[in-house]
PDB file of N, CA and C in Angstrom:
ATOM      1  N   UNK A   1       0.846  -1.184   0.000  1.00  0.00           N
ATOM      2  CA  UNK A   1       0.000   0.000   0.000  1.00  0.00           C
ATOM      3  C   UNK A   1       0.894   1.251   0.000  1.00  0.00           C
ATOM      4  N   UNK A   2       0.715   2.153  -1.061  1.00  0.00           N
ATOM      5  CA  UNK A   2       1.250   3.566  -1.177  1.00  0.00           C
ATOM      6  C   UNK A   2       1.110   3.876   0.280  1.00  0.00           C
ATOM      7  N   UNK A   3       1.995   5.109   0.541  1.00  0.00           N
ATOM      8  CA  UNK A   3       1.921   5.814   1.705  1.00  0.00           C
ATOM      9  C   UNK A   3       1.282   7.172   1.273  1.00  0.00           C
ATOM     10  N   UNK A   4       0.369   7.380   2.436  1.00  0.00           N
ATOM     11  CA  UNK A   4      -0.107   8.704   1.862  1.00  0.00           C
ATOM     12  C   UNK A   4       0.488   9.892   1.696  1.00  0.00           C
ATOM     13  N   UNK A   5      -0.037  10.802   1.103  1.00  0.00           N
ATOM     14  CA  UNK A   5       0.577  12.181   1.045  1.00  0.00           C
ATOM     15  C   UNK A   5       0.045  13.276   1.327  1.00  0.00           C
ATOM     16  N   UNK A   6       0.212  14.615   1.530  1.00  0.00           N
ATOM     17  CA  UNK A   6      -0.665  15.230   2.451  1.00  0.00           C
ATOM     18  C   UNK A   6      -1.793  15.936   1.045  1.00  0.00           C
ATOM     19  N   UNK A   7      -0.936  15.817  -0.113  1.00  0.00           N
ATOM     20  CA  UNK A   7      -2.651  16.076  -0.970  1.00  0.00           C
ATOM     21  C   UNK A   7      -3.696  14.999  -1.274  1.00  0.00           C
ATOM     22  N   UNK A   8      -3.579  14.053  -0.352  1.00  0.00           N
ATOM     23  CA  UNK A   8      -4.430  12.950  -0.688  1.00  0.00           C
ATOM     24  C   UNK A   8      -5.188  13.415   0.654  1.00  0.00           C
ATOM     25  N   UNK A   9      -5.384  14.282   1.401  1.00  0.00           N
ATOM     26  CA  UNK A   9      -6.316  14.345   2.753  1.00  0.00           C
ATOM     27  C   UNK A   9      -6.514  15.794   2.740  1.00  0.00           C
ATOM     28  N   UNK A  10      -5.700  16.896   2.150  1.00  0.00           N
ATOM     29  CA  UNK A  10      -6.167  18.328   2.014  1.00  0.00           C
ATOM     30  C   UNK A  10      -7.026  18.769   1.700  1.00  0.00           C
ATOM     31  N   UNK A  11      -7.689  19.627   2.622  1.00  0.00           N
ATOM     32  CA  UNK A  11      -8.966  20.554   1.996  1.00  0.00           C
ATOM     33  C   UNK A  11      -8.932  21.280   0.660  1.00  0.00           C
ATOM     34  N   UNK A  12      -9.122  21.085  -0.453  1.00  0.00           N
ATOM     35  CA  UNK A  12      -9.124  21.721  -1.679  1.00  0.00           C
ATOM     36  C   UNK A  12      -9.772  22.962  -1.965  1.00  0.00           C
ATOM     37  N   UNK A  13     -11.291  22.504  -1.318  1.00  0.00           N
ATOM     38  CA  UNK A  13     -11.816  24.085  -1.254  1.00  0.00           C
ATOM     39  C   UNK A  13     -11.440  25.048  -0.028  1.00  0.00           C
ATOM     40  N   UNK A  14     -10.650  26.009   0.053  1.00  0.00           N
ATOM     41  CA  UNK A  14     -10.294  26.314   1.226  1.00  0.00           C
ATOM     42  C   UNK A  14     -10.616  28.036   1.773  1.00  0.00           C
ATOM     43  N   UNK A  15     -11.172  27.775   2.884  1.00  0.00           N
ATOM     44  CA  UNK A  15     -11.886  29.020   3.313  1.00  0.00           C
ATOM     45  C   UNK A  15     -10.722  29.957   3.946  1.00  0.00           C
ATOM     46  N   UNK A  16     -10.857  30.819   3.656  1.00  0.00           N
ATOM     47  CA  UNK A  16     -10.280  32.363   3.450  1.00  0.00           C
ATOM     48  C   UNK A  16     -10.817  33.056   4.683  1.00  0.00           C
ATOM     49  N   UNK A  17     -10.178  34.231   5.243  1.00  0.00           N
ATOM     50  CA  UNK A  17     -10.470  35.736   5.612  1.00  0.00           C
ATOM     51  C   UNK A  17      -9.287  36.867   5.355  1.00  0.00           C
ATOM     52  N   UNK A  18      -9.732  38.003   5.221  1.00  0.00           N
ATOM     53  CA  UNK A  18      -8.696  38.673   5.281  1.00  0.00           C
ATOM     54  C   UNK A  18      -8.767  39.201   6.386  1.00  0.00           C
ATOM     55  N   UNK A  19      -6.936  39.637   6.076  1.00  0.00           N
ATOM     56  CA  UNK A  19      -6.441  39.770   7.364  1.00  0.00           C
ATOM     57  C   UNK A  19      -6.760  41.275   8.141  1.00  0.00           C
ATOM     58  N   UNK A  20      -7.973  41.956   7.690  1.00  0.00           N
ATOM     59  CA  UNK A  20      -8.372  43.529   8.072  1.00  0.00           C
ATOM     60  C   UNK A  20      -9.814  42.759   8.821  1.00  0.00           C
ATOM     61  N   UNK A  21     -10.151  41.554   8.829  1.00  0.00           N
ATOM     62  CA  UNK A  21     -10.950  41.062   9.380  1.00  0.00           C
ATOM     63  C   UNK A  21     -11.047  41.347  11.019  1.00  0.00           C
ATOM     64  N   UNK A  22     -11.959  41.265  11.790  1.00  0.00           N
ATOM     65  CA  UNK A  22     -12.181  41.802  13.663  1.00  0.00           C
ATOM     66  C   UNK A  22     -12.137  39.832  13.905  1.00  0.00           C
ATOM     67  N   UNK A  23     -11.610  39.981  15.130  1.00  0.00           N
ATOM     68  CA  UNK A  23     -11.472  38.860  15.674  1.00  0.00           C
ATOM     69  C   UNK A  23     -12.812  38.061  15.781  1.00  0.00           C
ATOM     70  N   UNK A  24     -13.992  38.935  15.454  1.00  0.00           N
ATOM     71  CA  UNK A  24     -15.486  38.504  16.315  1.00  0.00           C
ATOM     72  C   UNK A  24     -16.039  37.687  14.598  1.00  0.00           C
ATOM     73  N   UNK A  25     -15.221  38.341  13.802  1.00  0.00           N
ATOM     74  CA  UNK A  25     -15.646  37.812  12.272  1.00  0.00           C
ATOM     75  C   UNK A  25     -14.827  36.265  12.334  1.00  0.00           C
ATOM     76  N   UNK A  26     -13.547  36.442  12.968  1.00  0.00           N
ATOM     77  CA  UNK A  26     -13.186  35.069  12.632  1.00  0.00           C
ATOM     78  C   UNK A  26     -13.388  34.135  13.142  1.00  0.00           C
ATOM     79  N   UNK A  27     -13.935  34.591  14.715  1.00  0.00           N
ATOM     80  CA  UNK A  27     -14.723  33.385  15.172  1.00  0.00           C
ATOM     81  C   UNK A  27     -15.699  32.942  14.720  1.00  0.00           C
ATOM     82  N   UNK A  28     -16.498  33.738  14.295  1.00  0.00           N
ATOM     83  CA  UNK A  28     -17.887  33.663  13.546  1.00  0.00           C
ATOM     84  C   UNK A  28     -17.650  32.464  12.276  1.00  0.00           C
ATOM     85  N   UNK A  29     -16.657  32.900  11.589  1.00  0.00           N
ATOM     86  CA  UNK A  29     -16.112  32.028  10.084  1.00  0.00           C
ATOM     87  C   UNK A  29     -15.726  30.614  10.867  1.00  0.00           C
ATOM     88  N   UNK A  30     -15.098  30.300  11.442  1.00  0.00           N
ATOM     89  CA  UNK A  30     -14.807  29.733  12.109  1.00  0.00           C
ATOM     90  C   UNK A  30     -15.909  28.401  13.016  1.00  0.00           C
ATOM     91  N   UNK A  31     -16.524  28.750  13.487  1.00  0.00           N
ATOM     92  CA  UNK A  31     -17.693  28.552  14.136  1.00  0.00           C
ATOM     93  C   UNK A  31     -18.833  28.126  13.021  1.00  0.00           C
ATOM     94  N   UNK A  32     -19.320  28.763  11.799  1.00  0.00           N
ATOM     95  CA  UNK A  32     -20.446  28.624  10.754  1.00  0.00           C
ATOM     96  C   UNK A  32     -19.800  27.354  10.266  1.00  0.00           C
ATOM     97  N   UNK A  33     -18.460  27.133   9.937  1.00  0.00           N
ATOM     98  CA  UNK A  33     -17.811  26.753   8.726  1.00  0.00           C
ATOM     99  C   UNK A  33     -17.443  25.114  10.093  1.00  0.00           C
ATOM    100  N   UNK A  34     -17.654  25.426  11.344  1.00  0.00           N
ATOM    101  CA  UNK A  34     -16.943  24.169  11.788  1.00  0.00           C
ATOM    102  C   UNK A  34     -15.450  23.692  11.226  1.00  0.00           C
ATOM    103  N   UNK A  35     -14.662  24.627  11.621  1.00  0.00           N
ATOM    104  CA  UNK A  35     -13.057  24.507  10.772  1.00  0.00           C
ATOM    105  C   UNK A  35     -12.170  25.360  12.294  1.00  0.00           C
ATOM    106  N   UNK A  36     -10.977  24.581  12.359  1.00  0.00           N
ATOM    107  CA  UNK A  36     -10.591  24.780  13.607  1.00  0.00           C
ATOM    108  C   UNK A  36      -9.446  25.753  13.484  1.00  0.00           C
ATOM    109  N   UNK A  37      -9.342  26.264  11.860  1.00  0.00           N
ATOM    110  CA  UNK A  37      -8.363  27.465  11.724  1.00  0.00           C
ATOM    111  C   UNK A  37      -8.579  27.927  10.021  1.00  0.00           C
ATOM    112  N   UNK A  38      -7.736  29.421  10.273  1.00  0.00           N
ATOM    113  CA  UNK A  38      -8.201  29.768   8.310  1.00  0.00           C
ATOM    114  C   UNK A  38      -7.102  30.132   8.126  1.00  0.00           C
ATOM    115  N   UNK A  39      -6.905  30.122   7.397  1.00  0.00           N
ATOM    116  CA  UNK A  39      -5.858  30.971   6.241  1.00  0.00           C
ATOM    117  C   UNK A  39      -6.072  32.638   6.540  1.00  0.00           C
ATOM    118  N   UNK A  40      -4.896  33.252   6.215  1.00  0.00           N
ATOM    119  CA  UNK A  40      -5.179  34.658   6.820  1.00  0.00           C
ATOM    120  C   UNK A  40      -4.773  35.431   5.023  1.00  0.00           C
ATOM    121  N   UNK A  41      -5.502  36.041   4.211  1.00  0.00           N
ATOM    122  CA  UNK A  41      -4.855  36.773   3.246  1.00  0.00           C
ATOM    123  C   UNK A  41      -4.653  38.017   2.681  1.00  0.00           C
ATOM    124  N   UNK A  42      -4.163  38.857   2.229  1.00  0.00           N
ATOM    125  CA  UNK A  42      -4.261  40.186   1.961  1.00  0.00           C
ATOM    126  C   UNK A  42      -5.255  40.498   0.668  1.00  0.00           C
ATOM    127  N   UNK A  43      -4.730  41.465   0.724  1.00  0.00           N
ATOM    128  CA  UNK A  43      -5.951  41.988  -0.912  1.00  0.00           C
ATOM    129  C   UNK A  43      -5.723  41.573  -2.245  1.00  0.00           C
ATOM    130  N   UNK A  44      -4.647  41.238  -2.344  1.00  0.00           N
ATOM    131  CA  UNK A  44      -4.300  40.403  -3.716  1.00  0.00           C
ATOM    132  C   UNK A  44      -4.341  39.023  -3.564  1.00  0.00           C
ATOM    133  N   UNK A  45      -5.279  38.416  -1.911  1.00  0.00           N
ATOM    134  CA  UNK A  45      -5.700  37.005  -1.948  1.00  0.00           C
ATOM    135  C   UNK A  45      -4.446  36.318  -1.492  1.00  0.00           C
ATOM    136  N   UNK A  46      -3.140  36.627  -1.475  1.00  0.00           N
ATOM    137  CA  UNK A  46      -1.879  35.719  -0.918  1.00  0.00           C
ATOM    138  C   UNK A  46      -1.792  35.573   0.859  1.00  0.00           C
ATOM    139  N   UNK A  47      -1.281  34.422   0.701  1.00  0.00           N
ATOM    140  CA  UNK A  47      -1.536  34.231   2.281  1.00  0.00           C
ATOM    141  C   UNK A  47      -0.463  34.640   3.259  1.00  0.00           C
ATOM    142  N   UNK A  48      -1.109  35.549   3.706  1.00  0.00           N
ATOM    143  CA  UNK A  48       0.109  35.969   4.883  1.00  0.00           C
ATOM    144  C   UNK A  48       0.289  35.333   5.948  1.00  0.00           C
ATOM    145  N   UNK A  49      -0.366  34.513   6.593  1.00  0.00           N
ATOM    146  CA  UNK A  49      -0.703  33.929   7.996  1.00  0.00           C
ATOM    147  C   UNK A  49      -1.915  32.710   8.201  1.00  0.00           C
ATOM    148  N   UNK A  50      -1.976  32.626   9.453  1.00  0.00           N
ATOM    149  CA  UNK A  50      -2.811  31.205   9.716  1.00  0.00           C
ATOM    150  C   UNK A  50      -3.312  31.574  10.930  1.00  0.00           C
ATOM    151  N   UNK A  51      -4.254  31.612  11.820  1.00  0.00           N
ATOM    152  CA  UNK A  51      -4.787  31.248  12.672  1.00  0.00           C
ATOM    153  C   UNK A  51      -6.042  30.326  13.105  1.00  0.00           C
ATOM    154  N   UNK A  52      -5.616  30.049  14.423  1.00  0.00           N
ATOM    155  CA  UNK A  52      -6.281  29.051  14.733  1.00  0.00           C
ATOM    156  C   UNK A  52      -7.216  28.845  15.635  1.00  0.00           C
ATOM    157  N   UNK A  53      -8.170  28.065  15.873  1.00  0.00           N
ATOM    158  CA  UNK A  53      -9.327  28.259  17.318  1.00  0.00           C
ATOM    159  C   UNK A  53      -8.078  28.715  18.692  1.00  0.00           C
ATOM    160  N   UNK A  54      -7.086  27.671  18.871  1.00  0.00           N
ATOM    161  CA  UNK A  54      -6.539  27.777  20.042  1.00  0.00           C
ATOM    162  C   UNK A  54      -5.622  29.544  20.328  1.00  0.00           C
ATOM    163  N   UNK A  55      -5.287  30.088  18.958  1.00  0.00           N
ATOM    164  CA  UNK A  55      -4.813  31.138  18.666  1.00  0.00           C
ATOM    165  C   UNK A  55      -5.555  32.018  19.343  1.00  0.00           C
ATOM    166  N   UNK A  56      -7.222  31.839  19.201  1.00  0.00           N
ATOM    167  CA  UNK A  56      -7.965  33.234  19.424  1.00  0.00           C
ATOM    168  C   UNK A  56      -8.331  32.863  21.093  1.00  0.00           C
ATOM    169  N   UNK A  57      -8.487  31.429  21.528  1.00  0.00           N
ATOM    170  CA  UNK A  57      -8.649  31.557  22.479  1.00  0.00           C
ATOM    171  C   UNK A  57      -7.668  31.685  23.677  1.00  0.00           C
ATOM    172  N   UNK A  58      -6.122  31.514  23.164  1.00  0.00           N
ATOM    173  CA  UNK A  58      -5.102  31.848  24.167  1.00  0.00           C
ATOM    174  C   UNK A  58      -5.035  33.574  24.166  1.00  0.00           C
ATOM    175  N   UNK A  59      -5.374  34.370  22.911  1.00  0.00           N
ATOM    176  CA  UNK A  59      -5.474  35.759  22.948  1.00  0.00           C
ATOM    177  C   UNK A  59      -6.097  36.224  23.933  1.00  0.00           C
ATOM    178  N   UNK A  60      -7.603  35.561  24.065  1.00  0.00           N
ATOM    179  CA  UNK A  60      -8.900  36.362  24.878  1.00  0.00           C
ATOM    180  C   UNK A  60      -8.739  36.006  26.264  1.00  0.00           C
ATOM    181  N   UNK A  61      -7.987  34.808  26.564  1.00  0.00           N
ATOM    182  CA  UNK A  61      -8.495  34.653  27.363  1.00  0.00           C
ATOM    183  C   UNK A  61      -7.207  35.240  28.389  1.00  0.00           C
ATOM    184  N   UNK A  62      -5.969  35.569  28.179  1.00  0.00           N
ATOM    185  CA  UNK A  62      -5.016  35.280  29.072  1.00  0.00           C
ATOM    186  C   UNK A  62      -4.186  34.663  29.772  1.00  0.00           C
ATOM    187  N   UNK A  63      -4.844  33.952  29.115  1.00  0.00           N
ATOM    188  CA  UNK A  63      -4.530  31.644  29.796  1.00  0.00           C
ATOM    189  C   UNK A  63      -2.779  31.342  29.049  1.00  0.00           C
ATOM    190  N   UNK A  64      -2.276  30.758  29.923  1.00  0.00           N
ATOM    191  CA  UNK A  64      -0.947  30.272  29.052  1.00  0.00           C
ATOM    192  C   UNK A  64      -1.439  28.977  27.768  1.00  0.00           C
ATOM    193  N   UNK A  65      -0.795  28.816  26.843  1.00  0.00           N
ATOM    194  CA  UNK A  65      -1.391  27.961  25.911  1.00  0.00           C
ATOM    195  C   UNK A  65      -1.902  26.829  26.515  1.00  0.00           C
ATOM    196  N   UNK A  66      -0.650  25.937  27.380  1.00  0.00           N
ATOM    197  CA  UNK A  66      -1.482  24.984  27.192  1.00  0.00           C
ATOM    198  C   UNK A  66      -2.494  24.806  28.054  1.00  0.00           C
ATOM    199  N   UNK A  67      -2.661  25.633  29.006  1.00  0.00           N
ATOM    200  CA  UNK A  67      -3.406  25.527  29.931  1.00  0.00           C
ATOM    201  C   UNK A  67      -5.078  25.655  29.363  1.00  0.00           C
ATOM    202  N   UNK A  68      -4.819  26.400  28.368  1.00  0.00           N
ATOM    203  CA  UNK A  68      -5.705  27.216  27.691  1.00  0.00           C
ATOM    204  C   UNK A  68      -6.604  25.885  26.624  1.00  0.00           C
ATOM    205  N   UNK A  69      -5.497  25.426  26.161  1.00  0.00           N
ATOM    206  CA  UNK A  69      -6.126  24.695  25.208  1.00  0.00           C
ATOM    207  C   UNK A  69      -6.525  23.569  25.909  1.00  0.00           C
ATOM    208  N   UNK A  70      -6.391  23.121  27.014  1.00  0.00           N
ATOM    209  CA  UNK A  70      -7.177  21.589  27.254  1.00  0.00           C
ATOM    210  C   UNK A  70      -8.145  21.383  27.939  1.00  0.00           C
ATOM    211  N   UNK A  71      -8.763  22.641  27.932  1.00  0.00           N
ATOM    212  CA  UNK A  71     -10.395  22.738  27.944  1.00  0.00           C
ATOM    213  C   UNK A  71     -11.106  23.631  27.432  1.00  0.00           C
ATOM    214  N   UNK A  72     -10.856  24.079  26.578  1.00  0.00           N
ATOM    215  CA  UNK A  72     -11.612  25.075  25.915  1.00  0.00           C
ATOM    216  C   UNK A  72     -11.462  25.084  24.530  1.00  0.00           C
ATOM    217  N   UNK A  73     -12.556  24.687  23.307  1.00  0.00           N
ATOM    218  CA  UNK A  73     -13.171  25.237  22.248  1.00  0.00           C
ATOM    219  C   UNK A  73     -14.105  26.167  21.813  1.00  0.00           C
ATOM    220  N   UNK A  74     -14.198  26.243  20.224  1.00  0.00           N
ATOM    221  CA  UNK A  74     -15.456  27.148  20.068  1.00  0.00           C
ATOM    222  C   UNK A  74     -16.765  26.344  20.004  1.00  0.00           C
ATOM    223  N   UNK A  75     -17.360  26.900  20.280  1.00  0.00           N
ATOM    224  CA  UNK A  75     -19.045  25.884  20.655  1.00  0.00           C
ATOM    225  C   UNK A  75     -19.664  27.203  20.264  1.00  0.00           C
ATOM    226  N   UNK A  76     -19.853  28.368  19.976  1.00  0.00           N
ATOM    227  CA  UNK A  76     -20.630  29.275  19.749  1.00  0.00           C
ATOM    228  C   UNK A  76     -20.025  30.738  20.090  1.00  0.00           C
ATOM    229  N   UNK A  77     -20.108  31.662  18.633  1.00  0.00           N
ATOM    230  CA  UNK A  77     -19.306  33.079  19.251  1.00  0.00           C
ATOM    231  C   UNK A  77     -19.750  33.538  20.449  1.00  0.00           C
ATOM    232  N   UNK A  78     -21.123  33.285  21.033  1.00  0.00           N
ATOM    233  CA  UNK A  78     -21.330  33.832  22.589  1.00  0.00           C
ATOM    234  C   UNK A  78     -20.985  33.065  23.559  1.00  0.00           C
ATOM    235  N   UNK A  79     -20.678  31.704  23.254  1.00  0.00           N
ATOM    236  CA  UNK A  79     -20.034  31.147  24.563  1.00  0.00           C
ATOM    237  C   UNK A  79     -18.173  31.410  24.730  1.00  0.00           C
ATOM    238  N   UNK A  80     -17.700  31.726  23.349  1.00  0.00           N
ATOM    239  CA  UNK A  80     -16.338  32.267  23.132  1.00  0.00           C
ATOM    240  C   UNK A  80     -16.428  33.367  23.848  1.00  0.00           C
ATOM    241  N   UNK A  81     -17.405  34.325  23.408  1.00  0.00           N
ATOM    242  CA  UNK A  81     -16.783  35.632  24.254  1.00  0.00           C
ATOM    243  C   UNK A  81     -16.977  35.913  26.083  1.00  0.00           C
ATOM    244  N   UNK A  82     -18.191  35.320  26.154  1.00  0.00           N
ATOM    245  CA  UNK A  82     -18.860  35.224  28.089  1.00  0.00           C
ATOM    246  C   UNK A  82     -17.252  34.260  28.479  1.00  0.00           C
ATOM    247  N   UNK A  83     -16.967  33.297  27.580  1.00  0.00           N
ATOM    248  CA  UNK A  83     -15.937  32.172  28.706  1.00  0.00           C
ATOM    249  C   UNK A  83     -14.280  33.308  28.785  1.00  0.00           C
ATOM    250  N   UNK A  84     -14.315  33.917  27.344  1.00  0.00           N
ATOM    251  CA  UNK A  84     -12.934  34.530  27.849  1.00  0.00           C
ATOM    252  C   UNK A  84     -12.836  35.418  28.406  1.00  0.00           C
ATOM    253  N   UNK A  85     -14.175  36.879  28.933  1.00  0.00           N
ATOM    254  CA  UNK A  85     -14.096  37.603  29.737  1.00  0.00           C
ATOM    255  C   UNK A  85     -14.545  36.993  31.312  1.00  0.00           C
ATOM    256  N   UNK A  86     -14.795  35.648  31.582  1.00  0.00           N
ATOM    257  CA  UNK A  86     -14.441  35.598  32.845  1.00  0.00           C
ATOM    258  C   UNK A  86     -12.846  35.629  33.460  1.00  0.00           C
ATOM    259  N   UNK A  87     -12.080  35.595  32.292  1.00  0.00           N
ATOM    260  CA  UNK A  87     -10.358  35.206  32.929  1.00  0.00           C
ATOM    261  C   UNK A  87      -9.970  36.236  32.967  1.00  0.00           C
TER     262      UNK A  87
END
């Protein structure tokens, strides 16, 4: 059996924001789309960056990463924003 390769499992259609986007949009994209990070791009569409669920929630919340990440996802932009202004 071939070994796989990573374009045999890549998302082909791949969801976008740009990077003049508010943090509350990318959770939102994020959250609709059920995708645990996007591509970040400028105005001529090239990708400058990447972020990720754990990205926005080590931002909001104050939490050191990993502390941050091993209990907490997005489940809904209002439970994202009520859980990171309790910290």
């Amino acid at each position: 059996m071939a070994e796989l390769l990573a374009k045999d499992i890549m998302t082909k259609k791949v969801i976008t924001i740009s990077k003049d986007a508010t943090l509350a949009e990318l959770a939102k994209l994020l959250i609709k789309n059920k995708i645990s990070g996007v591509p970040i791009v400028d105005k001529r569409e090239e990708l400058v960056g990447i972020v990720t669920e754990a990205d926005l929630i080590v931002k909001e919340s104050n939490l050191p990463f990993p502390l941050s990440f091993s209990f907490a996802f997005l489940e809904s932009y209002e439970s994202y924003t009520k859980s990171t202004k309790e910290y």
